[in-house]
PDB file of N, CA and C in Angstrom:
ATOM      1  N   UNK A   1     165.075  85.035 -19.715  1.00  0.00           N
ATOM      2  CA  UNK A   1     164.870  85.989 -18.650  1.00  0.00           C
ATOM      3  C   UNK A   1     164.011  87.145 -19.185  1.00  0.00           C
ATOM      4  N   UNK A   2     162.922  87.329 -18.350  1.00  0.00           N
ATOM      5  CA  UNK A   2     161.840  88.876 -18.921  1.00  0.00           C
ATOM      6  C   UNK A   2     162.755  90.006 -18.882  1.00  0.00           C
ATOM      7  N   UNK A   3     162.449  91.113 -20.023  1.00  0.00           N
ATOM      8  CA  UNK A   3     163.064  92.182 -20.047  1.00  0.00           C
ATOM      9  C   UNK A   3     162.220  93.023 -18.938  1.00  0.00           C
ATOM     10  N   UNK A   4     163.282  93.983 -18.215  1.00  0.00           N
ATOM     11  CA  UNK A   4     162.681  94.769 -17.006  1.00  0.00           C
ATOM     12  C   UNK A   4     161.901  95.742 -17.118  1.00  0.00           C
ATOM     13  N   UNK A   5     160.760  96.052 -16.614  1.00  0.00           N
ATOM     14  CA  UNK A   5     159.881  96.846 -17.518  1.00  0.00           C
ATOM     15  C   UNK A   5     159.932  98.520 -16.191  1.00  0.00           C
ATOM     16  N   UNK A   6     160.626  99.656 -16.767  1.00  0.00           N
ATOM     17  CA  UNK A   6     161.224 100.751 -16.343  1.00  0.00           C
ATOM     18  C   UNK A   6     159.330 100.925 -15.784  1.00  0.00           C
ATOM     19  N   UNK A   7     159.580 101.680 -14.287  1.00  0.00           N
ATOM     20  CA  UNK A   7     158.721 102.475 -13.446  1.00  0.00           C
ATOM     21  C   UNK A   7     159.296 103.091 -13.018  1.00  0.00           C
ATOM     22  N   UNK A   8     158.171 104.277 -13.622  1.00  0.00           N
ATOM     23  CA  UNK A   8     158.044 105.597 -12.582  1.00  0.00           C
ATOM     24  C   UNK A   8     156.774 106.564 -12.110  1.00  0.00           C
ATOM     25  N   UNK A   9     156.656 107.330 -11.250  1.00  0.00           N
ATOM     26  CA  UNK A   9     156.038 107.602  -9.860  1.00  0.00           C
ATOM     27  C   UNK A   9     155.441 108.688 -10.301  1.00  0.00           C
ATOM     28  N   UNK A  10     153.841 108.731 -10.430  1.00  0.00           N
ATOM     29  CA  UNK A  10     152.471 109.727 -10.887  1.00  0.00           C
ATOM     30  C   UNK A  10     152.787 110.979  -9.950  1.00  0.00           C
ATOM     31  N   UNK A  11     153.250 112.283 -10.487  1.00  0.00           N
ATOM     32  CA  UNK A  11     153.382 113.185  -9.499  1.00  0.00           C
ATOM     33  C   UNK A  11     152.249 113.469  -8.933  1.00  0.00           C
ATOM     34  N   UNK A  12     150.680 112.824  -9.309  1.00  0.00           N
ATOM     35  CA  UNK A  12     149.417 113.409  -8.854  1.00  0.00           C
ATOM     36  C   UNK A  12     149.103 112.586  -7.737  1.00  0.00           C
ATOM     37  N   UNK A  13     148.996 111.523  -7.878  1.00  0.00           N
ATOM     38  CA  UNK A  13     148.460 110.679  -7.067  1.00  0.00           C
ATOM     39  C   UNK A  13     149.541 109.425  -6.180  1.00  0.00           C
ATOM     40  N   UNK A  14     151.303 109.630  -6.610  1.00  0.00           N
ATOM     41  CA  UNK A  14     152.297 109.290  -6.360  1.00  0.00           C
ATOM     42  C   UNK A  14     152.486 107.360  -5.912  1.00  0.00           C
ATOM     43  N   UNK A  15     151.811 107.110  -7.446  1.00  0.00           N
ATOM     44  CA  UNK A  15     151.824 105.777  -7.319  1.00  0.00           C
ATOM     45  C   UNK A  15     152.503 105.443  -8.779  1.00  0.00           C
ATOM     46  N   UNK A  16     153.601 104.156  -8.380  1.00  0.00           N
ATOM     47  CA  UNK A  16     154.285 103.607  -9.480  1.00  0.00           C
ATOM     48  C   UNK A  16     153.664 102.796 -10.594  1.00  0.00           C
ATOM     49  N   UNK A  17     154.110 103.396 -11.659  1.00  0.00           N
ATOM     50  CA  UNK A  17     153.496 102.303 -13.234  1.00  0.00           C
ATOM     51  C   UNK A  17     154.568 102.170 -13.811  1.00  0.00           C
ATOM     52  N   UNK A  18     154.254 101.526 -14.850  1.00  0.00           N
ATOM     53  CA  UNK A  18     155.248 101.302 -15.970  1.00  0.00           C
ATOM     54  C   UNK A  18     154.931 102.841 -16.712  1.00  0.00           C
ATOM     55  N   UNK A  19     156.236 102.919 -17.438  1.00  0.00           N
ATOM     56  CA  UNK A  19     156.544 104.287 -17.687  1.00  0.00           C
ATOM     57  C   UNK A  19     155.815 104.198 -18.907  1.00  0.00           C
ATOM     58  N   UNK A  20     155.141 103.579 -19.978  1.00  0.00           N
ATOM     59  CA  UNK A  20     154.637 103.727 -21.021  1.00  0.00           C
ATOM     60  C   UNK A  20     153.265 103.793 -20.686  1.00  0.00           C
ATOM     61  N   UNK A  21     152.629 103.632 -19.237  1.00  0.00           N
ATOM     62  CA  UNK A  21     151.164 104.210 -19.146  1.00  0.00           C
ATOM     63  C   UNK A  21     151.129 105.567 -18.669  1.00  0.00           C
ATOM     64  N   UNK A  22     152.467 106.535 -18.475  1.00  0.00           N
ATOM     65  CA  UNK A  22     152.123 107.663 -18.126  1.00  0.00           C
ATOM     66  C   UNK A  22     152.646 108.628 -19.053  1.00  0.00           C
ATOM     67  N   UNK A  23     152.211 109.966 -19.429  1.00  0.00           N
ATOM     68  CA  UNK A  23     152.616 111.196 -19.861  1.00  0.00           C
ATOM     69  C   UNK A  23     153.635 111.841 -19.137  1.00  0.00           C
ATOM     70  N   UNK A  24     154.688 112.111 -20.195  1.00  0.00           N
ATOM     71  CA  UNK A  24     155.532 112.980 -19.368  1.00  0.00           C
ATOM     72  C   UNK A  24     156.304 114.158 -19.989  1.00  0.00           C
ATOM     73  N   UNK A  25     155.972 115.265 -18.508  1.00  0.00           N
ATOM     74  CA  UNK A  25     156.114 116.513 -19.271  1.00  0.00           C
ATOM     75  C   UNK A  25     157.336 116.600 -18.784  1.00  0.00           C
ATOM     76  N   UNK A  26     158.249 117.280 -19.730  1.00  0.00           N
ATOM     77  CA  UNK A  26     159.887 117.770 -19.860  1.00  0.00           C
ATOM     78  C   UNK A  26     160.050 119.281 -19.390  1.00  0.00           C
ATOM     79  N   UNK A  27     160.723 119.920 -18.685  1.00  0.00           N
ATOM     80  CA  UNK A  27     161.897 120.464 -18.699  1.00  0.00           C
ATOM     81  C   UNK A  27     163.119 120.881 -19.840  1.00  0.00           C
ATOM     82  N   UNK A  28     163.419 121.265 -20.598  1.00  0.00           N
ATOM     83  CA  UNK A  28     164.530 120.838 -21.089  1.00  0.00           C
ATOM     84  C   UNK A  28     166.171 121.999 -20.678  1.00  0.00           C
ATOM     85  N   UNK A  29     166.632 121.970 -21.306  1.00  0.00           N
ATOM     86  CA  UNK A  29     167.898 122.263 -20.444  1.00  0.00           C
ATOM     87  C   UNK A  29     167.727 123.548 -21.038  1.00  0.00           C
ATOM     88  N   UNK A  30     167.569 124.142 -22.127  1.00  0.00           N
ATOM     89  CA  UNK A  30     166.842 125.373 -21.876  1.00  0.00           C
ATOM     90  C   UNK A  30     166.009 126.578 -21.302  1.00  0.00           C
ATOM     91  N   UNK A  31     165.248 125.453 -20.648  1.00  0.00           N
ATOM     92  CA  UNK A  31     164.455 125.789 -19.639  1.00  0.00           C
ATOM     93  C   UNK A  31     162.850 126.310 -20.229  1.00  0.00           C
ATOM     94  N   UNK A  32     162.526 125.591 -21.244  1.00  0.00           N
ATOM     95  CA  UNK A  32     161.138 125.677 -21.838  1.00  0.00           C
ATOM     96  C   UNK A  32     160.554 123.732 -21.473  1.00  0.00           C
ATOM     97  N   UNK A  33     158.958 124.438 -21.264  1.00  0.00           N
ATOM     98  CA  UNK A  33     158.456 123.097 -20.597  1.00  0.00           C
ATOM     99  C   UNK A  33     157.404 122.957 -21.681  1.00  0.00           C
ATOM    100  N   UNK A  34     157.422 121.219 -22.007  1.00  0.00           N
ATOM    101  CA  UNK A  34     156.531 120.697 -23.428  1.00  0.00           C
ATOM    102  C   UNK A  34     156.343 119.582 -23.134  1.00  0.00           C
ATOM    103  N   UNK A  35     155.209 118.720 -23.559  1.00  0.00           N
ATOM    104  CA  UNK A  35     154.986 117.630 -23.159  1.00  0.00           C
ATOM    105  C   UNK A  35     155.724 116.489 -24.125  1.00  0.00           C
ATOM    106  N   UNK A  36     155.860 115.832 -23.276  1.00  0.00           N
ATOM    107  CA  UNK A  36     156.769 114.556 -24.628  1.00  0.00           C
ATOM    108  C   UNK A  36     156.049 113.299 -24.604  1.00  0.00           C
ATOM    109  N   UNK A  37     155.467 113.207 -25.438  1.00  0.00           N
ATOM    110  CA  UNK A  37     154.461 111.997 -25.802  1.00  0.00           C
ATOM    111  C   UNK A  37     155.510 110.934 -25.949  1.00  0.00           C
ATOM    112  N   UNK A  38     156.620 110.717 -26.679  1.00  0.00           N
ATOM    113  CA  UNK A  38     157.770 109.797 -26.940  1.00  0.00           C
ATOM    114  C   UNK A  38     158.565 109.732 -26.071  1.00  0.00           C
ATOM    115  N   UNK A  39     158.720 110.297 -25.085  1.00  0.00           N
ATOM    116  CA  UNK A  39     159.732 109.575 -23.327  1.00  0.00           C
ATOM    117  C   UNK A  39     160.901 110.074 -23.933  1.00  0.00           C
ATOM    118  N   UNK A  40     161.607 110.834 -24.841  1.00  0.00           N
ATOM    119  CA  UNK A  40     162.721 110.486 -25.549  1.00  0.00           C
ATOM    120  C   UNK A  40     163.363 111.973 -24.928  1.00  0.00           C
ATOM    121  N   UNK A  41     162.553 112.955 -24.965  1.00  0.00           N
ATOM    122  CA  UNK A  41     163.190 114.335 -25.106  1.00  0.00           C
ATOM    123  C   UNK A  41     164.473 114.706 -23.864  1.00  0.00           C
ATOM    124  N   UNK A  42     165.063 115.554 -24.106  1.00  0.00           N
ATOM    125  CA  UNK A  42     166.636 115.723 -23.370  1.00  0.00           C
ATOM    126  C   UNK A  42     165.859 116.034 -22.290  1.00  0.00           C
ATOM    127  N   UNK A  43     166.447 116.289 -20.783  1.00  0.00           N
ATOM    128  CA  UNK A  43     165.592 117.250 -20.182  1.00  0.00           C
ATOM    129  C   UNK A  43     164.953 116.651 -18.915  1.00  0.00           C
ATOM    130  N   UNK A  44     164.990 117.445 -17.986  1.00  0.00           N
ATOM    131  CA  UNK A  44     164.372 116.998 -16.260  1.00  0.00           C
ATOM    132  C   UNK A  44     163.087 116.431 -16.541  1.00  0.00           C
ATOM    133  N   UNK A  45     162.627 115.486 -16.716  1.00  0.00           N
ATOM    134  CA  UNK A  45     160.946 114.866 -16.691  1.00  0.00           C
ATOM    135  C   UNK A  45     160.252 114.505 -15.233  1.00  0.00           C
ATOM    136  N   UNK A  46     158.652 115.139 -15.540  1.00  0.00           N
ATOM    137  CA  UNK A  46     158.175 114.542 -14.303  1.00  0.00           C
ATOM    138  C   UNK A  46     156.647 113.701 -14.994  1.00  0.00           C
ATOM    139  N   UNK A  47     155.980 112.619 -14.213  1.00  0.00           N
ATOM    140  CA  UNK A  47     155.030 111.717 -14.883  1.00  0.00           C
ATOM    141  C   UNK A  47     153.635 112.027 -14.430  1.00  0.00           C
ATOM    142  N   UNK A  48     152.816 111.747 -15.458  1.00  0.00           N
ATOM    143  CA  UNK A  48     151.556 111.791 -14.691  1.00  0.00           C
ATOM    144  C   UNK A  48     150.568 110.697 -15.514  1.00  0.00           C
ATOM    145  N   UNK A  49     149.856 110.318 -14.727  1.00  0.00           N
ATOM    146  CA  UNK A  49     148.820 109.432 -14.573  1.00  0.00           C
ATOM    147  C   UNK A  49     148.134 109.805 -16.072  1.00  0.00           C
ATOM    148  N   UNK A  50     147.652 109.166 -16.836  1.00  0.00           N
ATOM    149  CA  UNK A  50     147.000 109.225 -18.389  1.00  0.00           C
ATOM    150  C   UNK A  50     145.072 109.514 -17.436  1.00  0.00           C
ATOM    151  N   UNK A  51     144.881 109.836 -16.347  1.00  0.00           N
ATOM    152  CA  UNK A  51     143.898 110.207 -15.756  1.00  0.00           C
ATOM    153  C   UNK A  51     143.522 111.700 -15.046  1.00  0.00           C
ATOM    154  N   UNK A  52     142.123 112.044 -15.671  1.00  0.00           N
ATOM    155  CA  UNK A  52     142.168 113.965 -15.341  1.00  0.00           C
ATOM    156  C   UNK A  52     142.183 113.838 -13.865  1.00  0.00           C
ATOM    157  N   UNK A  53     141.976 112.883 -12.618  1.00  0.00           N
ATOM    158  CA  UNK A  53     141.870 113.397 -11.341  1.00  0.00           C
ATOM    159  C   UNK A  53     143.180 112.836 -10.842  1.00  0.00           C
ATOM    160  N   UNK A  54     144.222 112.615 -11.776  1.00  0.00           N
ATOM    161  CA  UNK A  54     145.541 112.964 -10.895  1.00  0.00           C
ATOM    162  C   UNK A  54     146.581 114.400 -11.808  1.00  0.00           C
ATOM    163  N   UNK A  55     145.980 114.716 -12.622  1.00  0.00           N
ATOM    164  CA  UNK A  55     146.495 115.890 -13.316  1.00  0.00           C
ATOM    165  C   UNK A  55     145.788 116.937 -12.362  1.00  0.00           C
ATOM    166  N   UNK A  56     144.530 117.109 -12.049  1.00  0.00           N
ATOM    167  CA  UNK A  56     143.926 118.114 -11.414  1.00  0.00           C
ATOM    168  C   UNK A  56     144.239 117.896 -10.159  1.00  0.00           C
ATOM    169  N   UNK A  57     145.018 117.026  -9.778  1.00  0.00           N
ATOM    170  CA  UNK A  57     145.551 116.963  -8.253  1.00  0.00           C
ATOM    171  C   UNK A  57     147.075 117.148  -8.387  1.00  0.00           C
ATOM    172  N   UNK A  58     147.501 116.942  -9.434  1.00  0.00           N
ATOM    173  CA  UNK A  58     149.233 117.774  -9.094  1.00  0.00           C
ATOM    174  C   UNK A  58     148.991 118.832  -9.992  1.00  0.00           C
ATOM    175  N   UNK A  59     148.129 119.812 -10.425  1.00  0.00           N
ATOM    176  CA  UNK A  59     147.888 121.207 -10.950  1.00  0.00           C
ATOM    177  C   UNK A  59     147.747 121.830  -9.038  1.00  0.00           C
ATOM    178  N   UNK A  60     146.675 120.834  -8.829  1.00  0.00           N
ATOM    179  CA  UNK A  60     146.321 121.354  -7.278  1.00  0.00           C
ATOM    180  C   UNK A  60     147.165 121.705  -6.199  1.00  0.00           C
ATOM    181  N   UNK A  61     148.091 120.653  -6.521  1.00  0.00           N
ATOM    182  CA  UNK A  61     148.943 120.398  -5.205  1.00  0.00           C
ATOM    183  C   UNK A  61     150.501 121.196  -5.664  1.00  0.00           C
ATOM    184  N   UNK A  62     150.263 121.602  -7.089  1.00  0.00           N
ATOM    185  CA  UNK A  62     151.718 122.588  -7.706  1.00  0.00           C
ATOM    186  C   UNK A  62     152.532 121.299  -7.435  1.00  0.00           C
ATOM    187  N   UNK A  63     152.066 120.338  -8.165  1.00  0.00           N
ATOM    188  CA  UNK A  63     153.761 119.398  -8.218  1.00  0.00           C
ATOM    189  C   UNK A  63     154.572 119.410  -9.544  1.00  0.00           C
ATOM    190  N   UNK A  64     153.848 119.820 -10.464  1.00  0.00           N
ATOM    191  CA  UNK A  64     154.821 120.330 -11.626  1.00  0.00           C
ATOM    192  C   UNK A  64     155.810 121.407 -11.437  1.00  0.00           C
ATOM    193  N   UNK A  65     154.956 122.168 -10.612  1.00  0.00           N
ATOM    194  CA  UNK A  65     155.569 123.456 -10.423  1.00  0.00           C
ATOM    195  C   UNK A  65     157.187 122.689 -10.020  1.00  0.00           C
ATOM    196  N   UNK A  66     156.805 122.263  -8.304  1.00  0.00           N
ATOM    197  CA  UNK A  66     157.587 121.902  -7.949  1.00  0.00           C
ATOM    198  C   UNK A  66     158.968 120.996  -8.221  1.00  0.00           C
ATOM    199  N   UNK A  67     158.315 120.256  -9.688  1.00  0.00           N
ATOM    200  CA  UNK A  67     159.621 119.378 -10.052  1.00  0.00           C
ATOM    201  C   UNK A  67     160.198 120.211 -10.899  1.00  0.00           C
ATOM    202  N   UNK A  68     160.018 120.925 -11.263  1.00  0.00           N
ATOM    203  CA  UNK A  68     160.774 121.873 -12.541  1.00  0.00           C
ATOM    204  C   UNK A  68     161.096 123.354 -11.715  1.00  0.00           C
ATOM    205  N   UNK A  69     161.281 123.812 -10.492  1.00  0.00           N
ATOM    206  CA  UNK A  69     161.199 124.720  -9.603  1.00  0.00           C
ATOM    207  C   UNK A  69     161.226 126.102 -10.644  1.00  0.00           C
ATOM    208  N   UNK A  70     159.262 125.752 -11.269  1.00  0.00           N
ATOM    209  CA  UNK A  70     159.162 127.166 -11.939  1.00  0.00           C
ATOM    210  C   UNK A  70     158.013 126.610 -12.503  1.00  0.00           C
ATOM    211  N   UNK A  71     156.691 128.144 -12.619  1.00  0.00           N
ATOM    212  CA  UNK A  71     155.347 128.178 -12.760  1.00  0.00           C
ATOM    213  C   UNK A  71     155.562 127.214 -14.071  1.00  0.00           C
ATOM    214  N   UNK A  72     154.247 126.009 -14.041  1.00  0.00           N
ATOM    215  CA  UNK A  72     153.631 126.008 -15.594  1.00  0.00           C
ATOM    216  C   UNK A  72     153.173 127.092 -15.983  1.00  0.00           C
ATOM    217  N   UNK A  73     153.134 126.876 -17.337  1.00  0.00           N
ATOM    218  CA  UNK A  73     152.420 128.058 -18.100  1.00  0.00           C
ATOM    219  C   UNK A  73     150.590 127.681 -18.466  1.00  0.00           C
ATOM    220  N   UNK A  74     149.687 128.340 -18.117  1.00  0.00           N
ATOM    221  CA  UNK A  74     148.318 127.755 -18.155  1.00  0.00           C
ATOM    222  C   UNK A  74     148.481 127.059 -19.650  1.00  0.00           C
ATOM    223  N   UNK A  75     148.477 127.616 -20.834  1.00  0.00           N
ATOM    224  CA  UNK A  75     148.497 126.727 -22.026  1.00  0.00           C
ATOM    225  C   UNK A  75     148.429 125.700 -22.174  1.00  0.00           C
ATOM    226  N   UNK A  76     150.114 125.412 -21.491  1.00  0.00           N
ATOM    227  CA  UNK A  76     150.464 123.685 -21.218  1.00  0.00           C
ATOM    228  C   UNK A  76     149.319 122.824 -20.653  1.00  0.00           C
ATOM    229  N   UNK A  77     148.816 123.658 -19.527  1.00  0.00           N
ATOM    230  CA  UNK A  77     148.310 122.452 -18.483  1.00  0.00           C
ATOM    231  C   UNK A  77     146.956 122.704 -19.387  1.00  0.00           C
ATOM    232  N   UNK A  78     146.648 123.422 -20.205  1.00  0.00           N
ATOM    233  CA  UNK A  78     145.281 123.319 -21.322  1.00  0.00           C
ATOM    234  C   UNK A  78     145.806 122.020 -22.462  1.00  0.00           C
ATOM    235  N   UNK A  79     146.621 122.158 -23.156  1.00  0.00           N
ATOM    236  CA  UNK A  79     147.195 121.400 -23.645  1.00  0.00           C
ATOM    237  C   UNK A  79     147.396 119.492 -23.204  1.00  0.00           C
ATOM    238  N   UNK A  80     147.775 119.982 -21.679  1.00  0.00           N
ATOM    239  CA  UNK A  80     147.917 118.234 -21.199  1.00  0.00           C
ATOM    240  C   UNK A  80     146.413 117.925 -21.153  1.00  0.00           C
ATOM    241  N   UNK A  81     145.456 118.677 -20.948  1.00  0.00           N
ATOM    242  CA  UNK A  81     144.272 118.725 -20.396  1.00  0.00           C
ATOM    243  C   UNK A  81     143.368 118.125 -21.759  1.00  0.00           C
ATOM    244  N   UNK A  82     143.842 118.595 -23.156  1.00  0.00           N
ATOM    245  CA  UNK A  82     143.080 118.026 -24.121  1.00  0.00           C
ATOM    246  C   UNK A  82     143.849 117.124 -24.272  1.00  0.00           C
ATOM    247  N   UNK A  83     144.711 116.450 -24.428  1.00  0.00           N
ATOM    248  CA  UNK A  83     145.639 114.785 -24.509  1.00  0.00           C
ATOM    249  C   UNK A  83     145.221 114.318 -23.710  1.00  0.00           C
ATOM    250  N   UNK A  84     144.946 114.274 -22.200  1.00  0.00           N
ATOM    251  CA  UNK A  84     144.166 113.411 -21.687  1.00  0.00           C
ATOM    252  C   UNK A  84     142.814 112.738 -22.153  1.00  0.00           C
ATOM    253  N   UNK A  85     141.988 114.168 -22.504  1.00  0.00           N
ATOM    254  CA  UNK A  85     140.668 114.115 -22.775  1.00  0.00           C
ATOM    255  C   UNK A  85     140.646 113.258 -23.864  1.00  0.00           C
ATOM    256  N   UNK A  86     141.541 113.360 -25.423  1.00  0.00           N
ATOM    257  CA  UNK A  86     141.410 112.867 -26.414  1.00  0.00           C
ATOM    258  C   UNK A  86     141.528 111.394 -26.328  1.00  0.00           C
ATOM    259  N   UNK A  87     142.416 110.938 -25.359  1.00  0.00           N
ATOM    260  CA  UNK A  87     142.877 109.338 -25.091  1.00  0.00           C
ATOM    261  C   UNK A  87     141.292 108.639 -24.563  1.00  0.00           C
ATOM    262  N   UNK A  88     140.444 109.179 -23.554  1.00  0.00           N
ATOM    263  CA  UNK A  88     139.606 108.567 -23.218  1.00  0.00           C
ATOM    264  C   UNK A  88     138.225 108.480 -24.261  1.00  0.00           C
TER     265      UNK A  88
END
């Protein structure tokens, strides 16, 4: 029997992948927001597309904001912004 391969839902462009083609930024119960390249970290996660025109469409549309109900910090979204860039 195939092992089940976990999906979840691009907050930019709100289409399902397998969870190892997307980035996902954490929450943690602290309440500091960091990106977790390893899926592993404690903490509310939301996903995004390994592509800059669904990052610049949930920057656009404040869906980070919205899953973590509190501003990114510009840094970060500079930060996700060169990990994207570097992958392509």
């Amino acid at each position: 029997m195939p092992k089940k391969i976990p999906m979840r839902m691009c907050v930019g462009c709100r289409q399902m992948y397998p969870k190892r083609e997307l980035v996902r930024v954490v929450c943690s119960p602290e309440g500091v927001i960091s990106i977790d390249l390893k899926g592993k970290a404690s903490g509310r996660g939301a996903y995004v597309c390994r592509n800059m025109e669904c990052l610049k469409k949930a920057v656009k549309i404040k869906a980070l904001d919205r899953a973590f109900d509190k501003k990114l910090p510009p840094e970060l979204i500079d930060t996700l912004t060169e990990e994207l860039l570097r992958e392509e």
